[in-house]
Protein backbone atom coordinates (compact mmCIF):
# COMPACT_ATOMS: atom_id res chain seq x y z
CA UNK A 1 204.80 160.50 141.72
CA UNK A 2 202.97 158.99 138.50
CA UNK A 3 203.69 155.53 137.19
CA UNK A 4 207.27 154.43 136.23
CA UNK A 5 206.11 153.43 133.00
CA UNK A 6 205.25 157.02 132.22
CA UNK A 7 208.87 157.68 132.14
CA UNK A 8 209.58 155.00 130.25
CA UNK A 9 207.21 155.82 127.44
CA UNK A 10 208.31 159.42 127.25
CA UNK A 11 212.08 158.20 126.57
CA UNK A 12 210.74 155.68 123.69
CA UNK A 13 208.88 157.91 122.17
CA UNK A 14 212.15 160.58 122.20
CA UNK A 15 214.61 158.60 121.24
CA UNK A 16 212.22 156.76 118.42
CA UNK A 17 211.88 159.85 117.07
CA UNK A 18 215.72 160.64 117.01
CA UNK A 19 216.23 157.52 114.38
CA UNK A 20 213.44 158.25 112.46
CA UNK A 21 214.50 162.39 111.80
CA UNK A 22 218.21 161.71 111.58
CA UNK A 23 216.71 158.30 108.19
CA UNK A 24 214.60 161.31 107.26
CA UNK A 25 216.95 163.78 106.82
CA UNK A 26 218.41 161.99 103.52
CA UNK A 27 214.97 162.10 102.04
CA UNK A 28 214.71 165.86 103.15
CA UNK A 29 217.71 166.93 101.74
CA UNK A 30 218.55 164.24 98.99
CA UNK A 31 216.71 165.11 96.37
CA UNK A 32 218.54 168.62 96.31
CA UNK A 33 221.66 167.47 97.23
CA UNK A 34 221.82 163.70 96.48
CA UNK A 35 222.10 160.93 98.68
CA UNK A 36 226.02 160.63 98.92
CA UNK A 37 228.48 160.31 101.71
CA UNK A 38 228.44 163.28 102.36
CA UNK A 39 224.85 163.90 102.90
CA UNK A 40 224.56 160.94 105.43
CA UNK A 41 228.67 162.01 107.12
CA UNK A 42 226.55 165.29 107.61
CA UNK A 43 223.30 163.82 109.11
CA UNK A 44 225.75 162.24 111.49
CA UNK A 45 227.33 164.68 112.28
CA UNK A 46 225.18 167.41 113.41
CA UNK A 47 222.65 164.25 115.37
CA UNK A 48 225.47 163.31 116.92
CA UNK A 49 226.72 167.06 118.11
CA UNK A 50 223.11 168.39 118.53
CA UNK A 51 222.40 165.05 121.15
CA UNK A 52 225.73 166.04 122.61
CA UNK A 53 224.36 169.87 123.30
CA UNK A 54 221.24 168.21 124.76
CA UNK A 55 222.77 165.79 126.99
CA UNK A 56 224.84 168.62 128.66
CA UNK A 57 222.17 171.58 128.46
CA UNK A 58 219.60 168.72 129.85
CA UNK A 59 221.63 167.21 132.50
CA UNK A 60 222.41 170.68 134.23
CA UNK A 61 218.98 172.24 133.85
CA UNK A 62 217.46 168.82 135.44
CA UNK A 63 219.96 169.30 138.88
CA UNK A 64 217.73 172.91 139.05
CA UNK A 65 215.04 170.89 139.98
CA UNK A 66 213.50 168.50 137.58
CA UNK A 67 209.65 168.66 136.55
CA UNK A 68 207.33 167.36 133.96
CA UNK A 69 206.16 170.79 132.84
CA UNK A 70 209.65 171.17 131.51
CA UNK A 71 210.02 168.43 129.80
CA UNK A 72 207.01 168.60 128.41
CA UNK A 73 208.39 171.98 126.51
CA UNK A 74 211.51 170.09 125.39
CA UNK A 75 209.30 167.28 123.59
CA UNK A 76 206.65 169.88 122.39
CA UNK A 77 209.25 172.33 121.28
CA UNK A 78 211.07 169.62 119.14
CA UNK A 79 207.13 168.61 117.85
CA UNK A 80 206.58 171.83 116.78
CA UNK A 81 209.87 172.11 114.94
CA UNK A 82 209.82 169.01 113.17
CA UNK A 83 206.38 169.60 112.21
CA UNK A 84 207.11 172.93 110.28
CA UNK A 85 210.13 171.39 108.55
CA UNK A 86 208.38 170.68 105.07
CA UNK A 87 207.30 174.34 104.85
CA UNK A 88 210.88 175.68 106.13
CA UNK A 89 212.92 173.22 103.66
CA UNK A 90 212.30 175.76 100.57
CA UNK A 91 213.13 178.72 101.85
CA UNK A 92 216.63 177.40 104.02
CA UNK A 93 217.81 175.61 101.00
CA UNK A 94 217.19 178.81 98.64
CA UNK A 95 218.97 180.69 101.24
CA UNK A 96 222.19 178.38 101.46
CA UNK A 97 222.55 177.34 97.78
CA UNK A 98 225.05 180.40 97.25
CA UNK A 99 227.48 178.38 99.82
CA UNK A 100 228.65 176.16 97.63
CA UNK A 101 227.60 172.11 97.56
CA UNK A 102 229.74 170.93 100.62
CA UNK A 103 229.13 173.58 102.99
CA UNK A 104 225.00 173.98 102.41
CA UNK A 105 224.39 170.00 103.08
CA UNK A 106 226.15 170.43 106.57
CA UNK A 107 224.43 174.21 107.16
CA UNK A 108 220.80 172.78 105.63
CA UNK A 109 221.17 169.85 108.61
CA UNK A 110 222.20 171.98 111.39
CA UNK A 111 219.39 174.43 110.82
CA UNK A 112 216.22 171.72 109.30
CA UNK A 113 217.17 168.89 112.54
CA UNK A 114 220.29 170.63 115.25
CA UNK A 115 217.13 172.29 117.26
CA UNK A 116 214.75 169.02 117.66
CA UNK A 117 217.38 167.09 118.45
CA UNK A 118 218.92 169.16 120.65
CA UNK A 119 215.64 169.16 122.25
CA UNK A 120 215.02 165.36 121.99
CA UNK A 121 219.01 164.77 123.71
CA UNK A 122 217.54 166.98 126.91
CA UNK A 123 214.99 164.23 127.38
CA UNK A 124 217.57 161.55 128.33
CA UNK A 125 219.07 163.09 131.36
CA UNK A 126 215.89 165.27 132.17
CA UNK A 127 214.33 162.09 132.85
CA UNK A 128 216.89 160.21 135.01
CA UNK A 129 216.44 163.01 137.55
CA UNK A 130 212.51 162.71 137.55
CA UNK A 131 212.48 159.21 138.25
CA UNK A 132 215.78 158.72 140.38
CA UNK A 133 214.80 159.18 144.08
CA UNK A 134 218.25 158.22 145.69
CA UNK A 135 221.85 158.36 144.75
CA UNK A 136 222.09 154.56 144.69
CA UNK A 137 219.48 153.84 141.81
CA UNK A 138 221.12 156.78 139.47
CA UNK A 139 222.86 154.05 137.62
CA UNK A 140 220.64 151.51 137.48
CA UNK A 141 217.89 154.49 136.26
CA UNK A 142 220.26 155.75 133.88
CA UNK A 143 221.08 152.22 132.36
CA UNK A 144 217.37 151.26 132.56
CA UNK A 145 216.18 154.46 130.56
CA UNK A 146 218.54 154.16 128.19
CA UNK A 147 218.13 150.94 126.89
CA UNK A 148 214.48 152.00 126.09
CA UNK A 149 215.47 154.94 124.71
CA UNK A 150 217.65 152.61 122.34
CA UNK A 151 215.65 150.11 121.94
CA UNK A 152 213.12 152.44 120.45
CA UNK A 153 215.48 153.63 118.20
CA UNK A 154 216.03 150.26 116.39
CA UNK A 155 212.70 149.65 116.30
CA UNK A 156 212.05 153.12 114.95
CA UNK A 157 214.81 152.68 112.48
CA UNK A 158 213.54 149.42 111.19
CA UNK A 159 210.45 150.74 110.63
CA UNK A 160 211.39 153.87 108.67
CA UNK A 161 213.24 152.50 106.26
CA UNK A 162 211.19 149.38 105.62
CA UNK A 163 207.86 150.29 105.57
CA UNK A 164 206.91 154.22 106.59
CA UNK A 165 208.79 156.07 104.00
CA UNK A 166 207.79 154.04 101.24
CA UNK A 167 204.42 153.46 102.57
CA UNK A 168 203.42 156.98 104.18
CA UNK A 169 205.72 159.27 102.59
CA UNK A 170 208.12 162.20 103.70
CA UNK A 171 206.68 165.38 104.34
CA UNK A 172 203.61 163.25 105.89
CA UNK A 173 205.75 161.29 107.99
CA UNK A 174 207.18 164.79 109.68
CA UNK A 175 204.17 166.03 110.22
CA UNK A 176 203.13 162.91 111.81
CA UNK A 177 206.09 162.96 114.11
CA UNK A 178 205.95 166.30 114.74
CA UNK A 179 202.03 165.53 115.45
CA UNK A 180 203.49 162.52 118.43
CA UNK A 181 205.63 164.22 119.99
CA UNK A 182 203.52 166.96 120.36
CA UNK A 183 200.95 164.65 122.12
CA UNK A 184 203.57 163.10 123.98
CA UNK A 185 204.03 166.31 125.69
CA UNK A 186 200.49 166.52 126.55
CA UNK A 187 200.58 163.14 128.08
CA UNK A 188 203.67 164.59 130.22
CA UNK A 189 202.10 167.96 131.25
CA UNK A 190 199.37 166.33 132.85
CA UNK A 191 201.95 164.37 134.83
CA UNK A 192 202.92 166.97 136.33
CA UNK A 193 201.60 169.60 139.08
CA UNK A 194 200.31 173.23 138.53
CA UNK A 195 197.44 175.78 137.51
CA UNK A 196 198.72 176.07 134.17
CA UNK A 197 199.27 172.45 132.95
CA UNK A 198 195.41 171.86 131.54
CA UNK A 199 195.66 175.34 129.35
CA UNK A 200 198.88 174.46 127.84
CA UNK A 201 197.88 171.43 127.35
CA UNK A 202 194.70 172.61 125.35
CA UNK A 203 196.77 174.71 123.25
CA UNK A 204 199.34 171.60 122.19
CA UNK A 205 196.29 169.66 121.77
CA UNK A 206 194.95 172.43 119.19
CA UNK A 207 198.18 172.73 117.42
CA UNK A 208 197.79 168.88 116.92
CA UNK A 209 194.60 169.14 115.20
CA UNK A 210 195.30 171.93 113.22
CA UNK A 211 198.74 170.37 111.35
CA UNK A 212 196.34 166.57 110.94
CA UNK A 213 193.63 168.62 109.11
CA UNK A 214 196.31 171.15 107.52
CA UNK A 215 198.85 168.12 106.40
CA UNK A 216 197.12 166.51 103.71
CA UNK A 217 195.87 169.77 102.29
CA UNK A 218 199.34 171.96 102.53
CA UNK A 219 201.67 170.04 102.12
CA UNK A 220 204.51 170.93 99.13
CA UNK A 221 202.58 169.86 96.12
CA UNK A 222 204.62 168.81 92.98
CA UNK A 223 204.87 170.34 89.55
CA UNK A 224 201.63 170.27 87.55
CA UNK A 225 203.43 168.13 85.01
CA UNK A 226 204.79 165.79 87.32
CA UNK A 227 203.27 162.49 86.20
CA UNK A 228 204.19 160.06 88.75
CA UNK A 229 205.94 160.84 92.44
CA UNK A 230 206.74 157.96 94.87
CA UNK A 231 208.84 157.06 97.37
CA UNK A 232 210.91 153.75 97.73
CA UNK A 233 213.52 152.24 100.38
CA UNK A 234 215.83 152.87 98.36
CA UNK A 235 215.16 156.52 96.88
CA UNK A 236 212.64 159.50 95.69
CA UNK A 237 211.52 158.55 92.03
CA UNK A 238 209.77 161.29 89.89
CA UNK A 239 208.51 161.03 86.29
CA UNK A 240 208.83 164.44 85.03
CA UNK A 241 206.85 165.80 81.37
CA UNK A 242 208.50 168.64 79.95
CA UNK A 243 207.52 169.45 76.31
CA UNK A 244 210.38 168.35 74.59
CA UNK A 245 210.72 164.98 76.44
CA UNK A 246 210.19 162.75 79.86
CA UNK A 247 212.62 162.53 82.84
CA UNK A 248 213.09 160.12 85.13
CA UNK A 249 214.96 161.55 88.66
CA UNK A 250 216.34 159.73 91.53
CA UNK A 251 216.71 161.47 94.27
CA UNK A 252 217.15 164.63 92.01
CA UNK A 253 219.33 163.16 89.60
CA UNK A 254 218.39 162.62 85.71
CA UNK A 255 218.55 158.92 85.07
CA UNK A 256 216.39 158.50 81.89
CA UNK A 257 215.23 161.17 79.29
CA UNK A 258 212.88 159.81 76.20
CA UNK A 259 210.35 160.47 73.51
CA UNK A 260 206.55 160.89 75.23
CA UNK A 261 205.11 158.68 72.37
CA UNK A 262 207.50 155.43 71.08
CA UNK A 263 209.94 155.73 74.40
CA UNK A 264 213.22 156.15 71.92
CA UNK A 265 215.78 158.11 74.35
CA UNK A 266 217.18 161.40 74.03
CA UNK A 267 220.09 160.15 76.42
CA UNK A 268 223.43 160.65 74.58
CA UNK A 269 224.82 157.90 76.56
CA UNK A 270 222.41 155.34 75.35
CA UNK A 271 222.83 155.67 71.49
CA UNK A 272 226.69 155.60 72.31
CA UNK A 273 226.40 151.68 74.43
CA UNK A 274 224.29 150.82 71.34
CA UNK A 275 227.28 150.41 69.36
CA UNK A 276 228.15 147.20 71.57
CA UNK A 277 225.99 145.19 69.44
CA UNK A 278 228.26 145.75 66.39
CA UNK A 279 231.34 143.18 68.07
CA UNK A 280 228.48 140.67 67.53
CA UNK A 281 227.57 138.90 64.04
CA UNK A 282 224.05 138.19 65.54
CA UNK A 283 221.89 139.40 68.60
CA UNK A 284 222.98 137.21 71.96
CA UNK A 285 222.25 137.39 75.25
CA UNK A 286 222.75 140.85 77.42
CA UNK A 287 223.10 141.39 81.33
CA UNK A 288 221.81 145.08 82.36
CA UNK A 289 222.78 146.41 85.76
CA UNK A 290 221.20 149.20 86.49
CA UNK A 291 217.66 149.71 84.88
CA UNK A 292 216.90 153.08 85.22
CA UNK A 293 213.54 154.22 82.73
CA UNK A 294 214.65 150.70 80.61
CA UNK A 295 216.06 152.69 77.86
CA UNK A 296 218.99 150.69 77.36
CA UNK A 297 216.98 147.31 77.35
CA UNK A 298 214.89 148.57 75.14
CA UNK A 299 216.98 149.47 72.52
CA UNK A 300 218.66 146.00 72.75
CA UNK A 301 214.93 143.57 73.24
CA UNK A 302 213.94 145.85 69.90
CA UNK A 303 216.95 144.70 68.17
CA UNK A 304 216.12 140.35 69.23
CA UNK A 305 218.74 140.63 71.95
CA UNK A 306 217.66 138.13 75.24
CA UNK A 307 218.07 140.62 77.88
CA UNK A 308 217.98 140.07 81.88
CA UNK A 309 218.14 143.20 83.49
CA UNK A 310 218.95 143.62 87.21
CA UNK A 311 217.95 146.27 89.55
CA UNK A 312 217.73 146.58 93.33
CA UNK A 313 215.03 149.01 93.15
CA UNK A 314 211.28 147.31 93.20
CA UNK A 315 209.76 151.02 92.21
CA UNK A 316 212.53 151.98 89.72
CA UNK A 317 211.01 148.56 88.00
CA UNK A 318 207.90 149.70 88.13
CA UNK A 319 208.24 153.39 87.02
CA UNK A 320 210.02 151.52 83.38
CA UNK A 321 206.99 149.87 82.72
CA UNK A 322 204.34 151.99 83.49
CA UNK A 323 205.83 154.93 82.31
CA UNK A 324 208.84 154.29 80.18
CA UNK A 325 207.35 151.44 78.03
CA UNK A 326 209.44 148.98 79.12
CA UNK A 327 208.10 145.58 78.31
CA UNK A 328 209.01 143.15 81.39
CA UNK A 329 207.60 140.14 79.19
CA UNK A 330 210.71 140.57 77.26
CA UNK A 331 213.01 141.75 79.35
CA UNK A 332 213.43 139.43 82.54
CA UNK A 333 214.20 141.86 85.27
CA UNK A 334 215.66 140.45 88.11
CA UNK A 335 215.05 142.81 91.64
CA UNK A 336 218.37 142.39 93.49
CA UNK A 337 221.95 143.72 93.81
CA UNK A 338 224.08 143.72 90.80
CA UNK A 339 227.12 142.24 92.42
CA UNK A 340 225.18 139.90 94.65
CA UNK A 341 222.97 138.30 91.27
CA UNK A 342 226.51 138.29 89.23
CA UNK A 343 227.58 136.13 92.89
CA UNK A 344 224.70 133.92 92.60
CA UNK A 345 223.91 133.71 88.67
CA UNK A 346 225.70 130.66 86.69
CA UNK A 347 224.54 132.35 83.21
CA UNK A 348 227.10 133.65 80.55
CA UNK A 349 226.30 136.79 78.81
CA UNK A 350 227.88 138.05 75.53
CA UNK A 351 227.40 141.86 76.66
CA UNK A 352 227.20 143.39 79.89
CA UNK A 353 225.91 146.85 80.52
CA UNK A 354 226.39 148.26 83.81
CA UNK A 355 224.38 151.76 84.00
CA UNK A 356 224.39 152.23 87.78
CA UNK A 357 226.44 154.87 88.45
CA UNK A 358 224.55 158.21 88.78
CA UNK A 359 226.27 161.58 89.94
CA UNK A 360 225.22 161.43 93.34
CA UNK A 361 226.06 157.63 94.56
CA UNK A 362 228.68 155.67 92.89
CA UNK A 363 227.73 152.28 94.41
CA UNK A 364 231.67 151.97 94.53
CA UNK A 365 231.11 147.53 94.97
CA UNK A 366 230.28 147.51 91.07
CA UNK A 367 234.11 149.23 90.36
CA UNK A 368 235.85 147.48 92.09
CA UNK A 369 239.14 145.50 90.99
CA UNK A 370 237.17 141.99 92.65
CA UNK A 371 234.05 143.09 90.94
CA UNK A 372 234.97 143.06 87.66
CA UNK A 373 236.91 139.89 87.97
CA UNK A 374 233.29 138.32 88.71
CA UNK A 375 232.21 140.20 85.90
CA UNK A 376 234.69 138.46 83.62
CA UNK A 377 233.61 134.84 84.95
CA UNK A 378 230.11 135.28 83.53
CA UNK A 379 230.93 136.47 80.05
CA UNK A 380 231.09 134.58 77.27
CA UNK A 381 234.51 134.04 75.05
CA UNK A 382 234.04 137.35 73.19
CA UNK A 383 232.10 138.63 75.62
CA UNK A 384 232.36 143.14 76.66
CA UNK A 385 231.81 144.85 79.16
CA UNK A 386 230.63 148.51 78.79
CA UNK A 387 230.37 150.91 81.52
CA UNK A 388 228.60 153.85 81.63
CA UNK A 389 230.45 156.68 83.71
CA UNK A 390 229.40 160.64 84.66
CA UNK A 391 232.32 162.49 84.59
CA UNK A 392 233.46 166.12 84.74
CA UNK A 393 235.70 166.08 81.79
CA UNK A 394 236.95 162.87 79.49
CA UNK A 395 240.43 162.49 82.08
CA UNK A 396 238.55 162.71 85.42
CA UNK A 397 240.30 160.64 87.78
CA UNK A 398 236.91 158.49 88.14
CA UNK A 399 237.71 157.66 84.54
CA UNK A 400 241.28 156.87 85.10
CA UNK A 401 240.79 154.81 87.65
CA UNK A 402 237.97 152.63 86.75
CA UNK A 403 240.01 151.97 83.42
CA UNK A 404 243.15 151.18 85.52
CA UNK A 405 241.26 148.79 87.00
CA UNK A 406 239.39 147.09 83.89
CA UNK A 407 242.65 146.60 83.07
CA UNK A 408 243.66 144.17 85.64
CA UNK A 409 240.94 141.67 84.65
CA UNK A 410 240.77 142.70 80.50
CA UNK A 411 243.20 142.91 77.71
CA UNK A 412 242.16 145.58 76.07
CA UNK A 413 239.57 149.07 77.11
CA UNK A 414 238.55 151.99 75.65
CA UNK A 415 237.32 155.02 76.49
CA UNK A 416 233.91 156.73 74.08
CA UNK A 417 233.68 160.50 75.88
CA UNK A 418 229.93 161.72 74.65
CA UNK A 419 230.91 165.41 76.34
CA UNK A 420 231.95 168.46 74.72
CA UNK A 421 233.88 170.38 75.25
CA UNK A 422 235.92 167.28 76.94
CA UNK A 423 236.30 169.35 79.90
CA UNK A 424 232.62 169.15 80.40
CA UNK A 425 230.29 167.09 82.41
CA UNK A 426 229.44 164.21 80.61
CA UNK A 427 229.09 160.10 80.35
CA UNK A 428 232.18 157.91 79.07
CA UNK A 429 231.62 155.03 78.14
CA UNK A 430 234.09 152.75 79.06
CA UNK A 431 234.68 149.35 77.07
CA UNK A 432 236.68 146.23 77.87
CA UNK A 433 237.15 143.15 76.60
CA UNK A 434 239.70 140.41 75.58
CA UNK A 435 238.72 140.41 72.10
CA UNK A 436 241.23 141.65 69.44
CA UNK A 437 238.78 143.59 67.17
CA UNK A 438 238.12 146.20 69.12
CA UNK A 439 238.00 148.00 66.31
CA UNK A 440 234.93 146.76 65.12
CA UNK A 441 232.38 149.08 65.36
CA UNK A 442 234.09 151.81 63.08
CA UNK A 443 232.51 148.91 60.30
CA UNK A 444 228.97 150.04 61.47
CA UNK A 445 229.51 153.76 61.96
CA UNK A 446 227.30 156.26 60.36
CA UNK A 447 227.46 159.55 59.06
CA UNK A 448 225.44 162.22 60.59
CA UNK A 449 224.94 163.84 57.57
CA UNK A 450 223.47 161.37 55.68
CA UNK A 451 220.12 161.55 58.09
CA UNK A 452 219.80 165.57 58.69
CA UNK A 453 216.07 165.32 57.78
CA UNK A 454 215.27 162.63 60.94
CA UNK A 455 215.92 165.01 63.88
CA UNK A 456 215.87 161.99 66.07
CA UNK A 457 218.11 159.34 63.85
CA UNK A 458 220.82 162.16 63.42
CA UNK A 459 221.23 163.13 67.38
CA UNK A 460 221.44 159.29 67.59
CA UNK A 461 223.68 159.07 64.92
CA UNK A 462 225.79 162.15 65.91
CA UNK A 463 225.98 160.64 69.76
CA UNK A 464 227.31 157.50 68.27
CA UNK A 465 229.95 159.41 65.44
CA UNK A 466 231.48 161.62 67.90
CA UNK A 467 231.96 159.33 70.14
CA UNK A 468 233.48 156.76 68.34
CA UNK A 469 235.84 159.44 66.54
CA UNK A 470 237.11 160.72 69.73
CA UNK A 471 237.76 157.36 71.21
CA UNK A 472 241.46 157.07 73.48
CA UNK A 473 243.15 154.39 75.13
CA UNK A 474 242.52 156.69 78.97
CA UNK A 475 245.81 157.18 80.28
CA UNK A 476 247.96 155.12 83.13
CA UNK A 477 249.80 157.88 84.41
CA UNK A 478 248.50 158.16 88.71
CA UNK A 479 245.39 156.09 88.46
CA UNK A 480 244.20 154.22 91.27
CA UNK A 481 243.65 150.92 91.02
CA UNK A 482 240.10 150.46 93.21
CA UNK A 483 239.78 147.40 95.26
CA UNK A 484 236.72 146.16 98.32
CA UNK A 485 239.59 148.09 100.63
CA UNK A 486 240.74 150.58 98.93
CA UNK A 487 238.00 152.86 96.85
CA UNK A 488 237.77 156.44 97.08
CA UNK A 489 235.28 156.74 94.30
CA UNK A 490 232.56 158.25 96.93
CA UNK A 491 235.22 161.87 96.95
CA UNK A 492 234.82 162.50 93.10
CA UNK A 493 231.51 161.25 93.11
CA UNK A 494 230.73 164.42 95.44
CA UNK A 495 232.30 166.94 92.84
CA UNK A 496 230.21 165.63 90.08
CA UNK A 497 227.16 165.44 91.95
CA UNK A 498 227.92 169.32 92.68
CA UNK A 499 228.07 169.95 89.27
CA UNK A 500 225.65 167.71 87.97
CA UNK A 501 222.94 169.53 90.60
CA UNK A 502 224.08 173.06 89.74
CA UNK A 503 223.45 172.30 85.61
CA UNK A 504 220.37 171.07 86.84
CA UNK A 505 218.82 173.76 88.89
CA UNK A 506 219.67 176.26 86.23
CA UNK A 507 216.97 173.89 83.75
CA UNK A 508 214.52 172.50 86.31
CA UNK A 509 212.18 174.74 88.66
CA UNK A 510 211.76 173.93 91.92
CA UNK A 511 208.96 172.36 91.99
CA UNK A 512 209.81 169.78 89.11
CA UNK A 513 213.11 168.90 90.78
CA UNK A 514 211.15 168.02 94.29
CA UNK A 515 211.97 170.60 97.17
């Protein structure tokens, strides 16, 4: 009989491993499909039913007579698998994108992660009948391995998210599990008994060198014009070049698009929130949440506007300056939660911008009825508060709801749709204030005609006229009023993020959008 801490190593290992592929997943499958609720209800899901499988496929091949050779395959098997997964993502997800949004997250999970983790959930039980030797230290066995096994996985998650995704990347970090466990099952085939054991073993331990010298070789490379690719605790950030302008993507999404020389952006959106500053005689001070390539702080430090600009991602930060032209000596950026600085901040701000709502994740805390009460408390008298929406058509219930609730905390709000047709996907801007000029802007408004020869003026100009034009007062009629309880922003958020994707893919190639 070897060591009891053999056994106990085998089941940290496993169920490490289980934490770490079920936090990988999202960065697997995000950038394709965004990281939403859904993404991360499906994650859960299928670890959750594939660990189920294992348990009872484990527990019944273990009473057949339980040896280390076979659990060596388990652990090996679910190396080998995990291993393979960067070069198998590609081809699954080109294979399932005909399925429609919903259904391909939850079919991409079961086939990328059900089989090593079915695999991995064998271990468990596999293992209680290799070390229990009478019927009256089963529990105490079972108990024992378990907590291991779980306290591996907190470790394992801690370490994931904190500092080996960022740190070592995704496809790397696969490999590099795939590359344990496979060595893991070395260790336990030559626990065991039998002719074969040092063969097999040679063979794992060949596999194992062949994916460390393959990995850093042959691994998905990105686009050639991919400037910048990194990954953060928070997200997958690319810097795209394309010849008519830069891209910034978040986990697959478009966040900022701007000129490759002066950094003006080509982002509807943006040359729309510019006409805040017109409610205000002279430049003030301006709270940004949600920084994004800076695009929006730009424009408003270029015009002598104080701006502090708040974002909970340190890369995203980063990325603006290095490669967006963001200048942090002017704009104080502040690297924290939007509702947690407005919480903490005793500032007052004549504008606030919040631009942190992309199609995949609402963060549904920054729309909430209690959130833009807080918002209120740190404006200025005079002050607005624009809002910068993605919507599938001007009406979309996101809209209507998010106005609704504006409305319990500000007099008046109005709605500037950028798409067209209005049944479109598309920003809206939504603006709300107390102030009884709402009217304002129209003062400021230009003509698009009047700058035809300035390509770049007269899209700004013609983002800012249609706009404007088109504004409405967005309807009561059924909107939900979205509270910390009560917010079911996260089940439109999954049709525009659909959509969104789908425009997306049709534009992007593979390689540029990161699978």
């Amino acid at each position: 009989m070897p060591p009891v801490w053999t056994l106990y190593f085998i089941i940290s290992i496993s169920g490490a491993c289980v934490l770490s592929i079920e936090i990988l997943g999202t960065r697997v499958l995000g950038p394709y499909y965004g990281v939403s609720l859904f993404l991360w209800s499906a994650l859960i899901t299928v670890t959750l039913a594939a660990l189920s499988v294992g348990y009872l496929v484990g527990g019944r091949w273990a009473d057949r007579g339980a040896r280390f050779r076979n659990l060596a395959f388990m652990i090996g098997g679910a190396g080998v698998w995990i291993a393979l997964v960067p070069w198998m993502k590609r081809p699954i997800l080109d294979l399932l994108t005909p399925t429609g949004m919903r259904t391909a997250v939850l079919a991409a999970s079961a086939v990328l992660f059900a089989p090593p983790l079915t695999l991995l959930g064998m271990v468990s039980p596999y293992a209680i009948r290799l070390k229990a030797r009478r019927l009256e230290e089963v529990g105490r066995t079972a108990g024992d391995l378990y907590a291991f096994s779980t306290l591996a996985s907190v470790v394992s998650a801690i370490a994931t998210g904190f500092w080996l995704i960022p740190n070592v990347g995704v496809f790397r970090l696969l490999i590099g599990i795939g590359c344990v466990l496979m060595g893991t099952a070395v260790f336990a085939l030559f626990l065991g008994r039998g002719a074969t054991k040092l063969g097999l073993g040679i063979l794992l331990l060949v596999a194992i060198s062949s994916l460390t010298a393959l990995a850093p070789a042959s691994y998905p490379r990105p686009a050639q014009h991919v400037r910048f690719e990194g990954q953060s605790p928070y997200a997958q950030i690319r810097v795209l070049d394309r010849t008519e302008a830069r891209y910034l993507l978040i986990d697959g999404g478009t966040h900022s698009i701007s000129d490759h020389d002066d950094f003006e952006s080509w982002h509807p959106y943006v040359a729309v929130v510019d006409l805040m500053k017109a409610y205000f005689e002279a430049p003030g001070r301006m709270l940004l949440v949600g920084l994004g390539g800076g695009s929006v702080a730009l424009n408003y430090e270029r015009a002598g506007w104080e701006v502090d600009a708040v974002e909970i991602d340190p890369l995203v930060a980063e990325v603006a300056r290095d490669w967006f032209g963001m200048d942090q000596a002017r704009t104080r950026v502040h690297l924290a939660d939007g509702r947690a600085f407005l919480n903490s901040t005793e500032d007052r701000y004549d504008l606030m911008i919040f631009d942190a709502f992309g199609s995949s994740s609402i963060p549904f805390h920054l729309i909430t009825r209690e959130v833009f009460a807080l918002a209120k408390s740190r404006l200025a008298n005079g002050g607005v508060l624009a809002i910068n929406l993605e919507s599938i058509g001007w009406t979309h219930p996101l809209v209507l709801a998010v106005a609704e609730t504006l409305r319990q905390s500000f007099g008046h709000v109005i709605a500037l749709p950028i798409a067209e047709p209005p049944t479109e996907l598309g920003n809206v801007i939504l603006v709300a204030s107390d102030r009884e000029d709402m009217e304002k802007p129209e003062d400021t408004l230009e003509h698009p005609q009047d700058y035809l020869q300035d390509e770049a003026l007269h899209f700004r100009v013609l983002a800012r006229f249609h706009a404007w034009n088109n504004r409405f007062d967005p309807p009561h009629d059924a909107a939900v009023i979205l509270t910390d309880d009560l917010n079911p922003s996260d089940l439109w958020a999954e049709e525009i993020n659909r959509v969104a994707r789908e425009d997306l893919l049709d534009y992007l190639t593979p390689a540029e959008y990161g699978w």
